[in-house]
C-alpha atoms as a PDB file:
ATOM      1  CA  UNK A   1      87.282  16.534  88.896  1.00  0.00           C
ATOM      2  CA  UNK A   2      90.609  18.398  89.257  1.00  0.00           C
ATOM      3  CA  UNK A   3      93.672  16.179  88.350  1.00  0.00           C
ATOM      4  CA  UNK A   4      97.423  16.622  89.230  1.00  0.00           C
ATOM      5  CA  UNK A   5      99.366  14.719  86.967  1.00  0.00           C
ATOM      6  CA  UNK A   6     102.334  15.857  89.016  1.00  0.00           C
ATOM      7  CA  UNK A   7     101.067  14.081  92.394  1.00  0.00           C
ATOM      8  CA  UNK A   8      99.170  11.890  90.293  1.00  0.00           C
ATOM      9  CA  UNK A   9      96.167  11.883  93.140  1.00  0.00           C
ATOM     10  CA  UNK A  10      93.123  11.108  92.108  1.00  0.00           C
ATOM     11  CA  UNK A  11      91.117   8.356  93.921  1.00  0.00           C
ATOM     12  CA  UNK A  12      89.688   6.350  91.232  1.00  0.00           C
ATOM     13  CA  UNK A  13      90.264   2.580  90.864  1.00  0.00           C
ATOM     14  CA  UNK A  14      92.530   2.616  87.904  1.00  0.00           C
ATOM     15  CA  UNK A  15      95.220   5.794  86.784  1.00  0.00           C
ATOM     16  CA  UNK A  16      92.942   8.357  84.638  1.00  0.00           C
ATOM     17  CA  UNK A  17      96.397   8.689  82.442  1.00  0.00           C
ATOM     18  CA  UNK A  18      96.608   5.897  81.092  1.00  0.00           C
ATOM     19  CA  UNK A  19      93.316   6.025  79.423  1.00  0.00           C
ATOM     20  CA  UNK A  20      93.801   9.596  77.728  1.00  0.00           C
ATOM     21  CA  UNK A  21      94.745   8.188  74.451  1.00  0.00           C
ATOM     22  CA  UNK A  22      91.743   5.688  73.165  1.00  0.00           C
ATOM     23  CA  UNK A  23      92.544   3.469  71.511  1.00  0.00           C
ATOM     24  CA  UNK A  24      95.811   3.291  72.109  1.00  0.00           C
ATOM     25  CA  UNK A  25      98.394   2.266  69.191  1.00  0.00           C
ATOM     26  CA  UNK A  26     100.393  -0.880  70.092  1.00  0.00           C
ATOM     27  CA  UNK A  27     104.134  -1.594  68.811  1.00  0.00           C
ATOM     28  CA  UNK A  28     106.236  -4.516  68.256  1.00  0.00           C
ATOM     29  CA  UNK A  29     109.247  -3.494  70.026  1.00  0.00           C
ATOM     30  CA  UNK A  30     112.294  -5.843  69.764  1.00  0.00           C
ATOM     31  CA  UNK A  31     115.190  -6.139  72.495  1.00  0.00           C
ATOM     32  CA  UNK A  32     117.946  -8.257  72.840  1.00  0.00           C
ATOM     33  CA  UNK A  33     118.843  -9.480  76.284  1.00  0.00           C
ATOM     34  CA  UNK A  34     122.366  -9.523  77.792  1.00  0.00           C
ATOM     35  CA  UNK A  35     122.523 -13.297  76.763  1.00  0.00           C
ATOM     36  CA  UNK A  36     122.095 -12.398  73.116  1.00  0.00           C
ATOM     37  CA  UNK A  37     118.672 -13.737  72.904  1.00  0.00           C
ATOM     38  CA  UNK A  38     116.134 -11.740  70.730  1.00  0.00           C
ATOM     39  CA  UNK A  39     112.733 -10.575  72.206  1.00  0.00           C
ATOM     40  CA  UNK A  40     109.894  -9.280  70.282  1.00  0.00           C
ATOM     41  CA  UNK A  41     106.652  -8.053  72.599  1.00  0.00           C
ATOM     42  CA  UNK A  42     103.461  -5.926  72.073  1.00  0.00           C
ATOM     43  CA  UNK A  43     103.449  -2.740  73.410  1.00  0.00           C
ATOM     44  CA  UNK A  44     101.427   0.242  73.853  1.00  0.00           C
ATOM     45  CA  UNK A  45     103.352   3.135  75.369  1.00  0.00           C
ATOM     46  CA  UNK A  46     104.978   4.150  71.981  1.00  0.00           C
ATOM     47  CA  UNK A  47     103.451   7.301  69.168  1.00  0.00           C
ATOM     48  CA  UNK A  48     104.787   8.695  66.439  1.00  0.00           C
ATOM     49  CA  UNK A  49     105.911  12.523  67.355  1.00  0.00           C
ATOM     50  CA  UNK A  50     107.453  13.988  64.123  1.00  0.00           C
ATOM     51  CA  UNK A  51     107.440  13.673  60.337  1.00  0.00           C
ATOM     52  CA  UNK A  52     110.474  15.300  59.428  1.00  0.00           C
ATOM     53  CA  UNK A  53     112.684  13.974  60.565  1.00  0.00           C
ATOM     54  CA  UNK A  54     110.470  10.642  61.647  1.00  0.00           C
ATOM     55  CA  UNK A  55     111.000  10.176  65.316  1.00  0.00           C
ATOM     56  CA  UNK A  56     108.868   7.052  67.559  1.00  0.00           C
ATOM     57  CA  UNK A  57     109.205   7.327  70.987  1.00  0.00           C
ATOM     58  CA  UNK A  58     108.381   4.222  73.817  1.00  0.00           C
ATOM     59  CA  UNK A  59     107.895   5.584  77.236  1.00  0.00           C
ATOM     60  CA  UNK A  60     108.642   2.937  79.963  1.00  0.00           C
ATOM     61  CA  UNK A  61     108.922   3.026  83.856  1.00  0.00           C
ATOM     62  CA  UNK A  62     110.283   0.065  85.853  1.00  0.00           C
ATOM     63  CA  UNK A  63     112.094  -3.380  84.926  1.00  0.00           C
ATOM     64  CA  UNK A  64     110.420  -5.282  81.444  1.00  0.00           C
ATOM     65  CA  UNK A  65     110.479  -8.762  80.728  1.00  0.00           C
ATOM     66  CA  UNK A  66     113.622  -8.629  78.151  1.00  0.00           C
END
């Protein structure tokens, strides 16, 4: 099976890409909303990419619940 990430066309049920990374890690990211309340959610789009200096990143796409 041949997959473009960039058209992201693949005819299987679910998206291939979000399965690359097994298990993935989950985070507890923390927000605050534009009413000052405090959220604090599990989340599993997030890896640690560097040591020195120490950088996490959190991917997202689309409106959260915060």
């Amino acid at each position: 099976m041949f997959y473009d990430t960039a058209s992201n066309k693949h005819g299987l049920k679910h998206d291939p890409y979000k399965a690359i990374a097994v298990p993935r890690p989950i985070g507890w990211i923390s927000s605050i909303g534009r009413d000052g309340i405090c959220n604090l959610a599990p989340y599993s789009f997030f890896n640690a990419v560097s040591e020195k200096p120490h950088y996490v990143v959190i991917g997202s796409s689309g409106v959260k619940d915060t």
